[in-house]
Every structure is written in C-alpha cells, then in structure tokens.
N, C-alpha and C. Protein backbone atom coordinates (compact mmCIF):
# COMPACT_ATOMS: atom_id res chain seq x y z
N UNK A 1 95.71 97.86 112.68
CA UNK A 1 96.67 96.91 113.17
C UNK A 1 97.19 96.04 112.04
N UNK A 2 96.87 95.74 111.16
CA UNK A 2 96.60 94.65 110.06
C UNK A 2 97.41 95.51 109.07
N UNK A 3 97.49 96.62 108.99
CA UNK A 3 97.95 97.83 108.21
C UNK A 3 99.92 97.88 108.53
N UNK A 4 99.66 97.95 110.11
CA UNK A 4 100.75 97.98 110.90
C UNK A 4 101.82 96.80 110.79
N UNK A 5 101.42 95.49 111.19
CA UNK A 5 101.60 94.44 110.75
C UNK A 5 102.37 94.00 109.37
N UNK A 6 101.94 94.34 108.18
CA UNK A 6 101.67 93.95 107.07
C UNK A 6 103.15 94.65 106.57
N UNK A 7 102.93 96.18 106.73
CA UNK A 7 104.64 96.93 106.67
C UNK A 7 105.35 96.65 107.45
N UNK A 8 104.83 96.11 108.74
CA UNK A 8 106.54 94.99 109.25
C UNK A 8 107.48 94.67 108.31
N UNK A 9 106.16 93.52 107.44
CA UNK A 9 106.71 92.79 106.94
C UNK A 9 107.29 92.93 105.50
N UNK A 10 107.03 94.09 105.09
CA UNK A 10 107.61 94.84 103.66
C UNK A 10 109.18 94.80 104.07
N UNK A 11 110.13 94.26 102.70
CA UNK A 11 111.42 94.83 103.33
C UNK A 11 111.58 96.27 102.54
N UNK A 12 112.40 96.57 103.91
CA UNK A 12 112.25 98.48 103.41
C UNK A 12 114.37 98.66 102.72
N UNK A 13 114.33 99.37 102.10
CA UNK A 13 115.88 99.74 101.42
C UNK A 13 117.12 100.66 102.34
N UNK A 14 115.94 100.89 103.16
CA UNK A 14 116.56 101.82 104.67
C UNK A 14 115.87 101.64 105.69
N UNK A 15 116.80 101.61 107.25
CA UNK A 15 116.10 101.48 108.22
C UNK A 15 115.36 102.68 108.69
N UNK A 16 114.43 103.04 109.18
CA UNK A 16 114.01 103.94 109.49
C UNK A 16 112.39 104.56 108.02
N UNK A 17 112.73 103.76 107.26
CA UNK A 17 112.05 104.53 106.24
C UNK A 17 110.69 103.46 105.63
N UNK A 18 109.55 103.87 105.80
CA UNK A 18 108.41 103.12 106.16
C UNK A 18 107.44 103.68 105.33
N UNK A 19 106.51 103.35 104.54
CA UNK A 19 105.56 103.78 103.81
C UNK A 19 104.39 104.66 104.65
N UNK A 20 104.11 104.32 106.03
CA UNK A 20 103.28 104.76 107.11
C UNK A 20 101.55 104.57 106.09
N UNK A 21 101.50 103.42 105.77
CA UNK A 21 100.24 103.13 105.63
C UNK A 21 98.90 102.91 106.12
N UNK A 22 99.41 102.77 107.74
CA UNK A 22 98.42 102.68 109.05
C UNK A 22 98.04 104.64 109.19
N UNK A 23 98.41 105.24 108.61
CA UNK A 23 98.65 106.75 108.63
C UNK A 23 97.37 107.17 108.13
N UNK A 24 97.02 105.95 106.50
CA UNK A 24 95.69 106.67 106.18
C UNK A 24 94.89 106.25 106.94
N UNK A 25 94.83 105.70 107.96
CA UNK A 25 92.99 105.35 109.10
C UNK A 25 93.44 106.50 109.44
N UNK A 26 94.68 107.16 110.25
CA UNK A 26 94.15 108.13 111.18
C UNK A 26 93.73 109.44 110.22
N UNK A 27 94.25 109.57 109.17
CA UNK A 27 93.74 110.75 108.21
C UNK A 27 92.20 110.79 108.39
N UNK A 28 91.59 109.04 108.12
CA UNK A 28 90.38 109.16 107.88
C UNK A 28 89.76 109.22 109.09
N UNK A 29 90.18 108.82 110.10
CA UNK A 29 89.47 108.78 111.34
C UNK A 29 89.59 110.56 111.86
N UNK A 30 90.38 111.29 111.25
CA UNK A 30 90.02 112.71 111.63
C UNK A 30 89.23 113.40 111.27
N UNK A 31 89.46 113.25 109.58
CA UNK A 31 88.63 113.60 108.98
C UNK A 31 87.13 113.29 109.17
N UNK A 32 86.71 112.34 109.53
CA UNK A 32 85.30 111.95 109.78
C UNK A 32 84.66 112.14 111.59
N UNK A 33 85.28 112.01 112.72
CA UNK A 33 85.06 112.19 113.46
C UNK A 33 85.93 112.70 114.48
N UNK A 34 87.27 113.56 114.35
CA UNK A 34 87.83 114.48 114.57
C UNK A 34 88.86 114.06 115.77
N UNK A 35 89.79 115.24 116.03
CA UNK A 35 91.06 115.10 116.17
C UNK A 35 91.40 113.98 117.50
N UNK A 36 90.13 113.85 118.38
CA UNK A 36 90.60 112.79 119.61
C UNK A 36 90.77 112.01 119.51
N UNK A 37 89.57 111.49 118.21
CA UNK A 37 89.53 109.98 117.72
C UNK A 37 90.62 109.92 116.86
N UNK A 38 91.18 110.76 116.26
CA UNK A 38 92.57 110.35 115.51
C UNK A 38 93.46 110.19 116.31
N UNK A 39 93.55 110.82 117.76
CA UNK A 39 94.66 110.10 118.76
C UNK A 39 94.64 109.16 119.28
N UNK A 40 93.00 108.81 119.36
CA UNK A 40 93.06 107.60 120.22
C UNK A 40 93.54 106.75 119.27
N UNK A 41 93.36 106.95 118.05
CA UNK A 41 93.57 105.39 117.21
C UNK A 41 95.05 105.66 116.71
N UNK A 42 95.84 106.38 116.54
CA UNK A 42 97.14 106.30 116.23
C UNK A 42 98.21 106.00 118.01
N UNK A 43 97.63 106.53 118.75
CA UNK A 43 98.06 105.96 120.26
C UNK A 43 98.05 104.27 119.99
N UNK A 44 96.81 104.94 119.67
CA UNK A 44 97.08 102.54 120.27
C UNK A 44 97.72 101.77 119.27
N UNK A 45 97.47 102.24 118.22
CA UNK A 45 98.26 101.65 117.40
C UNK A 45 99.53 101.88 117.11
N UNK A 46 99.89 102.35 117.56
CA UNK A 46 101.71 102.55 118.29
C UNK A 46 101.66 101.41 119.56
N UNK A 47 100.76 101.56 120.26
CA UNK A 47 100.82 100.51 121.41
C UNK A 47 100.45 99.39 121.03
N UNK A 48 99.58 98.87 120.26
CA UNK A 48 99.35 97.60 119.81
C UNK A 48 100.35 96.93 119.12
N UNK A 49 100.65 97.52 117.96
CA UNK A 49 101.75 97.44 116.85
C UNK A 49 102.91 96.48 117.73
N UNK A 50 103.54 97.67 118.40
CA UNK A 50 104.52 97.55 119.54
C UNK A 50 104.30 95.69 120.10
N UNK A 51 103.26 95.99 120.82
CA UNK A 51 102.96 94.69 121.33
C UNK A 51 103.14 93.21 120.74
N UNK A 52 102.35 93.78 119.30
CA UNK A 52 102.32 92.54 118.42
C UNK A 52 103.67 92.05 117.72
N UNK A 53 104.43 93.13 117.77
CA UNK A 53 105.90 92.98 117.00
C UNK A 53 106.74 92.61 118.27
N UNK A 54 106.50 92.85 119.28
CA UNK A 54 107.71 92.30 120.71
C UNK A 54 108.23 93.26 120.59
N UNK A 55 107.96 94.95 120.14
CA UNK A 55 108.79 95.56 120.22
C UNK A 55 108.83 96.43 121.57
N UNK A 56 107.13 96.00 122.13
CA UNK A 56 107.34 97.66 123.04
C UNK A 56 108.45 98.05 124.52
N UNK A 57 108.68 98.84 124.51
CA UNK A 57 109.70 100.08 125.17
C UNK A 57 110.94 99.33 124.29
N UNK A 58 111.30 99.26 123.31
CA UNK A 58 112.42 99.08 122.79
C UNK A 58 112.50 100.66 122.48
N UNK A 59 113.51 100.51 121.71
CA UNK A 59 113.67 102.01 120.88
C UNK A 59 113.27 102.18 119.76
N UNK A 60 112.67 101.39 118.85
CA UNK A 60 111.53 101.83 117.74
C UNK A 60 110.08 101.85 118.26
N UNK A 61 109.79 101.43 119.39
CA UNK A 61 108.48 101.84 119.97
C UNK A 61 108.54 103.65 120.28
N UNK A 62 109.54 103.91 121.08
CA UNK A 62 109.74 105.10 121.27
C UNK A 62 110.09 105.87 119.71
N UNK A 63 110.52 105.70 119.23
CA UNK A 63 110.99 106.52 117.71
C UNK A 63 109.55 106.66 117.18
N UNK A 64 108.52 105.45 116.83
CA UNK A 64 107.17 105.55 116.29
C UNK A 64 106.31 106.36 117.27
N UNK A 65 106.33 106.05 118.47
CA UNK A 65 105.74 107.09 119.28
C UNK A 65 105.82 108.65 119.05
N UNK A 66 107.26 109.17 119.21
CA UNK A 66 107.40 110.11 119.37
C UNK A 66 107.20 110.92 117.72
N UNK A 67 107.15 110.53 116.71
CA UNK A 67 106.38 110.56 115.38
C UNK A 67 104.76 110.52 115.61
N UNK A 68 104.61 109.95 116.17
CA UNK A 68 102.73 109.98 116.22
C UNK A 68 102.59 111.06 117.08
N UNK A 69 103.23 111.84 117.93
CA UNK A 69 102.88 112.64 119.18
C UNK A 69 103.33 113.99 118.21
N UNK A 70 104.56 113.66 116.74
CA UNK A 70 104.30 115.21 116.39
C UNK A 70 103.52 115.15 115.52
N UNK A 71 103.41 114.54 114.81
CA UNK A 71 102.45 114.70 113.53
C UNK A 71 100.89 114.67 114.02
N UNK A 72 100.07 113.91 115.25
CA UNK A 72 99.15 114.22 115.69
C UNK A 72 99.45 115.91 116.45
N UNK A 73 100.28 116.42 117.00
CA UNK A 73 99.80 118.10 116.94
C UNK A 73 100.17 118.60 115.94
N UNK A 74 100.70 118.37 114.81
CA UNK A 74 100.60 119.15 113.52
C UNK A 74 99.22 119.21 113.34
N UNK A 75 98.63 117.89 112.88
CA UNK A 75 97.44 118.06 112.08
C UNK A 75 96.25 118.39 113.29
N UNK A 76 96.36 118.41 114.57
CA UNK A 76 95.79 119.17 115.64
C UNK A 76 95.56 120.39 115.15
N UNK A 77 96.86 121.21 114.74
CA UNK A 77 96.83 122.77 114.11
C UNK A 77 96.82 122.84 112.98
N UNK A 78 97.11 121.66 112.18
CA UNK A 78 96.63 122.59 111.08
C UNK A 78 94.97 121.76 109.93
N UNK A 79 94.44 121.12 111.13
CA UNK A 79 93.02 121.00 110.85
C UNK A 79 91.80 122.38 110.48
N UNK A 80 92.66 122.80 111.43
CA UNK A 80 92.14 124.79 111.43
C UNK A 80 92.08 125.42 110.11
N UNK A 81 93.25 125.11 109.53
CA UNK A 81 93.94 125.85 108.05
C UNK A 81 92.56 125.27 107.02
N UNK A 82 91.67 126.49 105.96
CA UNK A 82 90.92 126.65 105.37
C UNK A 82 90.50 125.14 104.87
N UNK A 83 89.85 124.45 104.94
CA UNK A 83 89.52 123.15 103.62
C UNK A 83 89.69 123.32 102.58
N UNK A 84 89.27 124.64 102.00
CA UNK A 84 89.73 124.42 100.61
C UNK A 84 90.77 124.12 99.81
N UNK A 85 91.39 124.78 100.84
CA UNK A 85 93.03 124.67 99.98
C UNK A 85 93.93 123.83 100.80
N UNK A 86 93.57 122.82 102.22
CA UNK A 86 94.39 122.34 102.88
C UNK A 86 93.00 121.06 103.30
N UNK A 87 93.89 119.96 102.70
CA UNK A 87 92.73 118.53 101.78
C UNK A 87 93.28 117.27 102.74
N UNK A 88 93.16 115.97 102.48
CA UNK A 88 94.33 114.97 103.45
C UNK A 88 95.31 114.71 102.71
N UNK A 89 95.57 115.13 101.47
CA UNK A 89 97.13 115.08 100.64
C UNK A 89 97.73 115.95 101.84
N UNK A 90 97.47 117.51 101.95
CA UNK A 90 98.63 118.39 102.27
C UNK A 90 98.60 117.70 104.41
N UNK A 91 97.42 117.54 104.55
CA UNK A 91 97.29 117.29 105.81
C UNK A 91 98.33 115.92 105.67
N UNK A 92 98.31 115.06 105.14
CA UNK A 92 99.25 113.87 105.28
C UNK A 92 100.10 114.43 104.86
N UNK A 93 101.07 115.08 103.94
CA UNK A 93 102.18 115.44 103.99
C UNK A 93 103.06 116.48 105.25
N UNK A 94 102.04 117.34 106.05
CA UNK A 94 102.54 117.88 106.95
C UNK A 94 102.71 116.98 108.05
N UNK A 95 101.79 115.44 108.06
CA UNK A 95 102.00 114.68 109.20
C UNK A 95 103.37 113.84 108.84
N UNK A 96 103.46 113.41 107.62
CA UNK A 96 104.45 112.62 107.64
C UNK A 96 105.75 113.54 107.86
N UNK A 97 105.89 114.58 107.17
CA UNK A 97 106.98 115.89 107.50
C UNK A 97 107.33 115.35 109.04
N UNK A 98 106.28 116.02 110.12
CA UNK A 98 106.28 115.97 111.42
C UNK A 98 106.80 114.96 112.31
N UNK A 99 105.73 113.83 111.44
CA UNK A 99 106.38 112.32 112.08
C UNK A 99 107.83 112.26 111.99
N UNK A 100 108.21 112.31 110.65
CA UNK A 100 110.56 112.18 110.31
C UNK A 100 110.69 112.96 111.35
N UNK A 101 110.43 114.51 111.74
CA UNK A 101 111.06 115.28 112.46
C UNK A 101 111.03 115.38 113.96
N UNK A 102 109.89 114.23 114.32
CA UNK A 102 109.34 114.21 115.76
C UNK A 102 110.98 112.71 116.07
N UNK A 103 110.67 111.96 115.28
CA UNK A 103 111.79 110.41 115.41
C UNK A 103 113.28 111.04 115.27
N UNK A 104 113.54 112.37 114.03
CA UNK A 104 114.95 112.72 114.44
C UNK A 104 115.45 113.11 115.85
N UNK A 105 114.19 114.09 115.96
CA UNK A 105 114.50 114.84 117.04
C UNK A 105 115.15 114.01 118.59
N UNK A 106 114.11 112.90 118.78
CA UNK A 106 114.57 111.75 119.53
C UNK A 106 115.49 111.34 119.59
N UNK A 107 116.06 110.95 118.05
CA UNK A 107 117.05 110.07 117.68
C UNK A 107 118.10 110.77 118.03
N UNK A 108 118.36 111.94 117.99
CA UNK A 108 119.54 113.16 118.05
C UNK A 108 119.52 113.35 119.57
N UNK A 109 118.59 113.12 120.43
CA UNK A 109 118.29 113.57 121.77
C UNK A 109 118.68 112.74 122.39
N UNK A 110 118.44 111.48 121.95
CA UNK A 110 118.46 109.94 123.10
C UNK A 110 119.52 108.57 122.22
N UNK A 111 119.43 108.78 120.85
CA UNK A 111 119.98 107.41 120.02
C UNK A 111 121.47 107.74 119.86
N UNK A 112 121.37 108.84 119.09
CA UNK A 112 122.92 108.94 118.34
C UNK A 112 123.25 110.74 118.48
N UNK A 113 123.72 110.92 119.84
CA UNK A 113 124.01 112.01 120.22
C UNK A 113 125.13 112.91 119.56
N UNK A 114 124.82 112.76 118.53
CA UNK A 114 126.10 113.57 117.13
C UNK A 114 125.03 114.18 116.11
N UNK A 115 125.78 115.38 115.82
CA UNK A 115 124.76 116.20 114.86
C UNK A 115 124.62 115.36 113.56
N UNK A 116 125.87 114.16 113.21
CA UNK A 116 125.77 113.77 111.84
C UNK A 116 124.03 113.14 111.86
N UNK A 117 123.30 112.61 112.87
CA UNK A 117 122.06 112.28 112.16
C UNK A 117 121.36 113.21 111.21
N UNK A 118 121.58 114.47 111.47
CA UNK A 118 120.96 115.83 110.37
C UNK A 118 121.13 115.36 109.11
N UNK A 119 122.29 114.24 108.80
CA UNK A 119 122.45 114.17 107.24
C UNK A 119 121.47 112.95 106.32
N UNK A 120 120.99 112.81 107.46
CA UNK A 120 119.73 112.05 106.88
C UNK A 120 118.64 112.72 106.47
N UNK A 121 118.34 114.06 107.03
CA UNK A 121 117.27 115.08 106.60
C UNK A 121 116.92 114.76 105.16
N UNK A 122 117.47 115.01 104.17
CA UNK A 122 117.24 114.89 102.64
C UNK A 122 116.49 113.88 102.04
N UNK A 123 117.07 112.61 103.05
CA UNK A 123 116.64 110.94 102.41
C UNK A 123 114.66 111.31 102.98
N UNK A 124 115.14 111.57 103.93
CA UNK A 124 113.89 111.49 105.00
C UNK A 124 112.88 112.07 104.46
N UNK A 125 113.00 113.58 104.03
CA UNK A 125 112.17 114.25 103.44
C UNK A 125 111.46 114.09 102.16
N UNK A 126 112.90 113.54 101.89
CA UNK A 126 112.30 112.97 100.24
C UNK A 126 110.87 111.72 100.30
N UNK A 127 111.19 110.96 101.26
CA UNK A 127 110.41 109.69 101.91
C UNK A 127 108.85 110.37 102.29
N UNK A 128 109.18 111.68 103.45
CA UNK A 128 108.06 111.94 103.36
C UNK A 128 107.42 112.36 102.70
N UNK A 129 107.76 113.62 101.58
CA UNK A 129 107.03 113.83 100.66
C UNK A 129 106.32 112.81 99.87
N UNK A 130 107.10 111.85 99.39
CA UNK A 130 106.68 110.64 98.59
C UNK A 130 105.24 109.59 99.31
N UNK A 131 105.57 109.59 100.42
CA UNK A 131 104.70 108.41 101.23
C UNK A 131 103.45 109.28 101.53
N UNK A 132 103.81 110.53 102.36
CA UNK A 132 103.09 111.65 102.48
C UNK A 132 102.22 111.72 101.08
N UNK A 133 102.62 112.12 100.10
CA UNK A 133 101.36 112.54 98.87
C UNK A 133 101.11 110.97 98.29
N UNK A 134 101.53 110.29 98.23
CA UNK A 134 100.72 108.42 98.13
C UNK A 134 99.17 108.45 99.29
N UNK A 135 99.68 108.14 100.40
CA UNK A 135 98.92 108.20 101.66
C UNK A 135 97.58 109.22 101.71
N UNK A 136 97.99 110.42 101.24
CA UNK A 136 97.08 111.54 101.29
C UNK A 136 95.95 110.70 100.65
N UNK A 137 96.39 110.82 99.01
CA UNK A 137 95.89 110.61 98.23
C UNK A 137 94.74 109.27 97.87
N UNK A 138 95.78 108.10 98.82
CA UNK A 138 94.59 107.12 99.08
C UNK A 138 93.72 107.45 99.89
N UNK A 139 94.02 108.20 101.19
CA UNK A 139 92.74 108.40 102.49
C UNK A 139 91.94 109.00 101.17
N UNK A 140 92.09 110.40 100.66
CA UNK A 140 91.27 111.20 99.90
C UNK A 140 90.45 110.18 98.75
N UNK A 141 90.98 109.07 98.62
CA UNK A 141 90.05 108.49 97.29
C UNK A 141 89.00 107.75 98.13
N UNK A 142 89.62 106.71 99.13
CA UNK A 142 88.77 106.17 100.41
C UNK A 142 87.65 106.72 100.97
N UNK A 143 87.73 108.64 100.98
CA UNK A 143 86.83 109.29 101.32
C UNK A 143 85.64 109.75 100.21
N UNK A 144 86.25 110.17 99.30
CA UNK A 144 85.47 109.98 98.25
C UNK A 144 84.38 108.86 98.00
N UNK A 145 85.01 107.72 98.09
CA UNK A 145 84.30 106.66 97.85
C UNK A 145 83.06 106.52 98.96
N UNK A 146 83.27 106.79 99.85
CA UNK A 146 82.66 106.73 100.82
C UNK A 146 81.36 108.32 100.77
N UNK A 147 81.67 108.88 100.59
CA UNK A 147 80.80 110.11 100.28
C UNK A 147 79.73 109.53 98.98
N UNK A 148 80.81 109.31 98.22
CA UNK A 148 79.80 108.64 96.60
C UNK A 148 78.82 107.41 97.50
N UNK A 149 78.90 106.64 98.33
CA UNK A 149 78.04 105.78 98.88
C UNK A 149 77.38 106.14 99.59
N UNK A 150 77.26 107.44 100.15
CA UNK A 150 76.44 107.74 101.20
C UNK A 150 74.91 108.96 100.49
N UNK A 151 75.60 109.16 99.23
CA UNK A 151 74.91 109.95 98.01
C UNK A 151 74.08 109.33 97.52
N UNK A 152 74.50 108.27 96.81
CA UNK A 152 73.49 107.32 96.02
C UNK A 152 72.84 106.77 97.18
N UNK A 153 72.25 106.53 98.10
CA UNK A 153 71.81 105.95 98.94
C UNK A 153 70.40 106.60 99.06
C-alpha cells in the first residue's frame, strides 16, 4: 500500500505510465508462497490503492484492475516455464508486458473507442520493458537477500 501510495505521488512525464513498484511484493509474494497469494495481494491492492486515492470505480481503478487481472494470468502460466531460464526479471517483464496490454485493451474497448490508442503501443512497451527489467531485478536482489539470511542462520 505504502508502495502504491508513494507512486501516486511521483510526477510521471505521461499519463498512464507508472514505474509499477507495488509489482515487486507481488513478484515476491509468488515467488515465495505462490500464485493465490500473489492474487490476493495484487487484488487488494488495486482495491485499497483505489480507496486510499478516492479513486475507486473511476476509470483508473478499472484500467489498474484490468492490468492486474492480465498480468496475474500471465505469470499464472508462465510460473510453469523452466526456473532456470525464466527468473522474476523475465517473469516481471512478461507481467508488466501484460499489465500495458490488459489497460489498452480496456482503454480501446470502453475509454477511447478509435484504433488511434494502438499508437501508444511503442511508448508503452518501451515503459514496460524498462520498469519490467528495474522491478524484476529489485524483487530478484530482495530475494536473494533474503535467501543469504536464511543461510547464515
């Protein structure tokens, strides 16, 4: 929540375009005790968030929603895909992918019923890749750290 909160209050250079820093709990909350508990806690925190900002049933409650509902069944399926070669970098980059494409899809469906939203694809992607391999990369050091403490112990 505190996570959620906090990037409110970042000013962003585009609307729509968000670091998704509340993104690494649910990485880590999958990673450690698996995919329900990563819904329950990205659910509510879409619902809390919402709450705490005065935003909920506006239309960025629904846009963040419908981003948490794809990127939680991405990484639903592709939790499956080998560990070795699929880590919470690539797992956060396929969620954040999912998330842009779960909020266009909306946005094109219900906001701005013209194909021109497609021409945001590029900005978007670029965003997710970027926030996506940041994000990964902190859950993955977070976890680390946390493994290194549970070692020396």
């Amino acid at each position: 929540m505190v996570l959620t909160v906090a990037e409110a209050a970042i000013p962003l250079p585009l609307p729509g375009v968000k670091p998704g820093l509340a993104n690494i709990v649910t990485l880590i909350v999958l990673a450690r005790w698996g995919w329900r508990d990563a819904v329950w806690v990205a659910l509510l925190r879409v619902l809390a968030g919402s709450l705490l900002l005065g935003q909920l049933f506006a239309p960025g409650f629904f846009l963040s929603l419908s981003g948490a509902v794809a990127s939680l069944a991405t990484l639903g399926l592709a939790m499956h895909l080998p560990r070795r070669w699929f880590g919470p970098v690539s797992l956060s980059v396929f969620a954040a992918f999912a998330h842009i494409g779960g909020q266009l899809a909306l946005a094109r469906l219900w906001l701005v019923p013209h194909d021109g939203v497609f021409y945001l694809v590029p900005l978007f992607a670029a965003a997710a890749t970027l926030f996506g391999l940041v994000n990964g990369l902190v859950a993955a050091k977070l976890m680390q750290g946390r493994v290194a403490d549970r070692i020396s112990k």
